[in-house]
C-alpha atoms as a PDB file:
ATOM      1  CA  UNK A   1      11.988  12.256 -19.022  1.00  0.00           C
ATOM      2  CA  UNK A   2      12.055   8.817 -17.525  1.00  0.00           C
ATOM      3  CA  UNK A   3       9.384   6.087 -17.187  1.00  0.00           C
ATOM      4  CA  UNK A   4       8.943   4.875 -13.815  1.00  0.00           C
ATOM      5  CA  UNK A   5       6.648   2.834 -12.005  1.00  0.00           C
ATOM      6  CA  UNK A   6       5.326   4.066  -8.581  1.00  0.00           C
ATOM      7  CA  UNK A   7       3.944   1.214  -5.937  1.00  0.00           C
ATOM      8  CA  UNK A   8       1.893   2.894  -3.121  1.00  0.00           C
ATOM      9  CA  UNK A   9       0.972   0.135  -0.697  1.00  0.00           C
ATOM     10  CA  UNK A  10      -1.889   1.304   1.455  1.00  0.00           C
ATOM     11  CA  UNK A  11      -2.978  -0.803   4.499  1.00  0.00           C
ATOM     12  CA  UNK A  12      -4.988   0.453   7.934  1.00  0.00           C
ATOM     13  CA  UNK A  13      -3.410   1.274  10.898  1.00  0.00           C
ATOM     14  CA  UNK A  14      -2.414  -0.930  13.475  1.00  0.00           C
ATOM     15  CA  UNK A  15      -5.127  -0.817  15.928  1.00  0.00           C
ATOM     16  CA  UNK A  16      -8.159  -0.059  13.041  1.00  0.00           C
ATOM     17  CA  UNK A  17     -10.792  -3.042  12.570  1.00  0.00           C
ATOM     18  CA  UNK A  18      -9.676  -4.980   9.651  1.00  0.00           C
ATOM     19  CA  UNK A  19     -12.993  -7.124   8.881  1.00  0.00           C
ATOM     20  CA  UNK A  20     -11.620  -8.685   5.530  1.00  0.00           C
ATOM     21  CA  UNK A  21      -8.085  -9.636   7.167  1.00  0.00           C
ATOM     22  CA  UNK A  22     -10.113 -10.898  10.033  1.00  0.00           C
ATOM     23  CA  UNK A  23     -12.368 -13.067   7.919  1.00  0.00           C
ATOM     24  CA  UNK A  24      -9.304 -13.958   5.813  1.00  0.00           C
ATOM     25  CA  UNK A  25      -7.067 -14.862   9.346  1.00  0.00           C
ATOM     26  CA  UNK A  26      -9.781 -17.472  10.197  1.00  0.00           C
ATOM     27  CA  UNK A  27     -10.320 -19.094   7.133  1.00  0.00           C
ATOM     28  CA  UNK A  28      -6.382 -19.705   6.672  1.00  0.00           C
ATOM     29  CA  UNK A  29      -6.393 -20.712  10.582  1.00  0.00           C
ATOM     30  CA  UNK A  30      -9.174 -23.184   9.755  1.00  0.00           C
ATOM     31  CA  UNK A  31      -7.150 -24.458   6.858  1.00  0.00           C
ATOM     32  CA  UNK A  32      -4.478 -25.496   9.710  1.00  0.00           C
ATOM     33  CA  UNK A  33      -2.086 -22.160   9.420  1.00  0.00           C
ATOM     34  CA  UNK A  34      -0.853 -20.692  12.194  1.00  0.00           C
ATOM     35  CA  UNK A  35      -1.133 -17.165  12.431  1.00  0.00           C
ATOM     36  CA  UNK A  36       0.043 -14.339  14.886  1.00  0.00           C
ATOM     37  CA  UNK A  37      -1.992 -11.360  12.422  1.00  0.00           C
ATOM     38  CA  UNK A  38      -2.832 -11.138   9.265  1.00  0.00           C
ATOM     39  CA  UNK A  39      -3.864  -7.306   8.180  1.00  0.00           C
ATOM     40  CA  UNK A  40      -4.851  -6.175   4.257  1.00  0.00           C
ATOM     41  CA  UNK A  41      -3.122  -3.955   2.127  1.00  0.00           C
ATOM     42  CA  UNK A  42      -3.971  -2.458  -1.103  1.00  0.00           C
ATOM     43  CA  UNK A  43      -1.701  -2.085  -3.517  1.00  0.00           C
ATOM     44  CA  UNK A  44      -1.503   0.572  -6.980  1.00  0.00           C
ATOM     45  CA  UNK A  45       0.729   0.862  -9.648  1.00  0.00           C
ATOM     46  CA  UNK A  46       1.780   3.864 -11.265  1.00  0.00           C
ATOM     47  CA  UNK A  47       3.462   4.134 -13.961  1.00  0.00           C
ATOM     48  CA  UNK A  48       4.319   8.354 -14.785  1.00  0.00           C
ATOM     49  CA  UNK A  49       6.981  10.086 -16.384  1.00  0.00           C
ATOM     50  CA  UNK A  50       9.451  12.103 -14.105  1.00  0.00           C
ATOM     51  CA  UNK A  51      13.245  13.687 -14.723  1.00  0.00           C
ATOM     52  CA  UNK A  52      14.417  11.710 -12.268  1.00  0.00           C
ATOM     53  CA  UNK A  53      13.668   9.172  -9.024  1.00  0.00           C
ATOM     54  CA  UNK A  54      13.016  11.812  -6.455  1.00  0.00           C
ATOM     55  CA  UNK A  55       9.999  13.098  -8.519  1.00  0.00           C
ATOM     56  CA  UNK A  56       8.438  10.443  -9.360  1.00  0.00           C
ATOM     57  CA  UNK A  57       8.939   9.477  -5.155  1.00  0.00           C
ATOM     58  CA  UNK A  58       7.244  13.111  -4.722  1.00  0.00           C
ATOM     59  CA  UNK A  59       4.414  12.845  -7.243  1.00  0.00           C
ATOM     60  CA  UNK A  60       3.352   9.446  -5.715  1.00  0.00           C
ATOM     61  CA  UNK A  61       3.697  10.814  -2.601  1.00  0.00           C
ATOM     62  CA  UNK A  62       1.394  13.544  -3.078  1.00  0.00           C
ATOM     63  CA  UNK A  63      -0.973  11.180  -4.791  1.00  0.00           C
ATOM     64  CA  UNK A  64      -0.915   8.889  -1.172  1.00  0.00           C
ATOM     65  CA  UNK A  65      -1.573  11.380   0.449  1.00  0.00           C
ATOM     66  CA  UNK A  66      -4.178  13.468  -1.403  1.00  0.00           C
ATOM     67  CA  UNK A  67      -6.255  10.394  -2.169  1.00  0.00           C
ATOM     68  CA  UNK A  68      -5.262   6.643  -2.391  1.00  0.00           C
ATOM     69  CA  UNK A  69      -4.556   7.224   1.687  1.00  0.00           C
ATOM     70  CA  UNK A  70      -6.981   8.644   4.948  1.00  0.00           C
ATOM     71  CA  UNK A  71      -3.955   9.352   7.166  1.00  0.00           C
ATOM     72  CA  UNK A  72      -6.325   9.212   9.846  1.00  0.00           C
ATOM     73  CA  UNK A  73      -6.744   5.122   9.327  1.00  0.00           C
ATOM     74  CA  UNK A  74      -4.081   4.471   6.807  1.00  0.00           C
ATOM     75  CA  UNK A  75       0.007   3.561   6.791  1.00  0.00           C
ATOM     76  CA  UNK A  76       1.135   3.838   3.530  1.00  0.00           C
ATOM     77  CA  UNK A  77       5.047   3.150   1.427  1.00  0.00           C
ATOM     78  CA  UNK A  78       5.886   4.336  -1.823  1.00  0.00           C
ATOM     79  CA  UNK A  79       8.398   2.587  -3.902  1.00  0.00           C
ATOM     80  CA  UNK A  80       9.715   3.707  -7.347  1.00  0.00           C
ATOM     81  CA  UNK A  81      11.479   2.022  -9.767  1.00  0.00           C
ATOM     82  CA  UNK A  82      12.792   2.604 -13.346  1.00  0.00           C
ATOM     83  CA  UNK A  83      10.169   0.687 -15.596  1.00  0.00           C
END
Protein backbone atom coordinates (compact mmCIF):
# COMPACT_ATOMS: atom_id res chain seq x y z
CA UNK A 1 0.00 0.00 0.00
CA UNK A 2 0.75 3.60 -0.75
CA UNK A 3 0.03 6.85 1.16
CA UNK A 4 -1.68 9.35 -0.80
CA UNK A 5 -3.33 12.47 -0.27
CA UNK A 6 -6.78 13.07 -1.90
CA UNK A 7 -7.94 16.98 -2.51
CA UNK A 8 -11.73 17.15 -3.26
CA UNK A 9 -12.50 20.77 -4.05
CA UNK A 10 -16.20 21.35 -3.70
CA UNK A 11 -17.74 24.68 -4.88
CA UNK A 12 -21.67 25.45 -6.05
CA UNK A 13 -22.74 25.47 -9.33
CA UNK A 14 -22.57 28.16 -11.63
CA UNK A 15 -25.87 29.74 -11.49
CA UNK A 16 -26.54 28.74 -7.40
CA UNK A 17 -26.65 31.89 -4.92
CA UNK A 18 -23.30 32.16 -3.43
CA UNK A 19 -24.07 34.63 -0.34
CA UNK A 20 -20.47 34.32 1.24
CA UNK A 21 -18.64 34.87 -2.28
CA UNK A 22 -21.08 37.64 -2.77
CA UNK A 23 -20.35 39.32 0.53
CA UNK A 24 -16.66 38.47 -0.02
CA UNK A 25 -16.83 40.05 -3.99
CA UNK A 26 -17.93 43.41 -2.43
CA UNK A 27 -15.74 43.78 0.29
CA UNK A 28 -12.57 43.09 -2.06
CA UNK A 29 -14.40 45.51 -4.72
CA UNK A 30 -14.63 48.10 -1.94
CA UNK A 31 -11.00 47.56 -1.16
CA UNK A 32 -10.41 48.88 -4.94
CA UNK A 33 -10.19 45.19 -6.75
CA UNK A 34 -11.67 44.65 -9.73
CA UNK A 35 -13.62 41.71 -10.07
CA UNK A 36 -15.58 39.87 -12.93
CA UNK A 37 -16.86 36.82 -10.08
CA UNK A 38 -15.67 35.62 -7.28
CA UNK A 39 -17.49 32.09 -6.19
CA UNK A 40 -16.37 29.82 -2.84
CA UNK A 41 -14.99 26.57 -2.77
CA UNK A 42 -14.35 24.21 -0.04
CA UNK A 43 -11.60 22.34 0.05
CA UNK A 44 -10.66 18.59 2.09
CA UNK A 45 -7.74 16.70 2.40
CA UNK A 46 -7.48 13.14 2.49
CA UNK A 47 -4.90 11.40 3.21
CA UNK A 48 -5.79 7.13 2.75
CA UNK A 49 -3.88 4.27 1.85
CA UNK A 50 -4.50 2.73 -1.70
CA UNK A 51 -2.34 0.09 -4.08
CA UNK A 52 -2.09 2.48 -6.43
CA UNK A 53 -3.32 6.18 -7.94
CA UNK A 54 -6.48 5.04 -9.58
CA UNK A 55 -7.87 3.90 -6.15
CA UNK A 56 -7.19 6.32 -4.19
CA UNK A 57 -8.88 8.68 -7.42
CA UNK A 58 -11.94 6.10 -6.92
CA UNK A 59 -12.22 6.10 -3.14
CA UNK A 60 -12.26 9.98 -3.12
CA UNK A 61 -14.49 9.90 -5.72
CA UNK A 62 -17.00 7.92 -4.06
CA UNK A 63 -16.48 9.96 -0.95
CA UNK A 64 -17.51 13.38 -3.31
CA UNK A 65 -20.05 11.99 -4.26
CA UNK A 66 -21.66 10.12 -1.35
CA UNK A 67 -21.18 13.08 0.96
CA UNK A 68 -18.65 16.03 0.82
CA UNK A 69 -20.84 16.93 -2.63
CA UNK A 70 -25.03 17.60 -3.40
CA UNK A 71 -24.64 17.04 -7.16
CA UNK A 72 -27.72 18.84 -7.39
CA UNK A 73 -25.81 22.35 -6.30
CA UNK A 74 -22.26 21.23 -6.30
CA UNK A 75 -19.11 20.94 -9.04
CA UNK A 76 -16.57 19.12 -7.55
CA UNK A 77 -12.42 17.87 -8.71
CA UNK A 78 -10.50 15.33 -7.11
CA UNK A 79 -6.80 15.39 -7.21
CA UNK A 80 -4.42 12.70 -5.80
CA UNK A 81 -1.05 12.77 -5.14
CA UNK A 82 1.66 10.51 -3.57
CA UNK A 83 2.11 12.02 0.05
Amino acid sequence: MTAYTATVTVRLKRGVLDPEAETTQQALERLGFELDALRSADRFEVDLDAPDVDDAEQRATEMAERLLANPTIHDYEVEVAEA
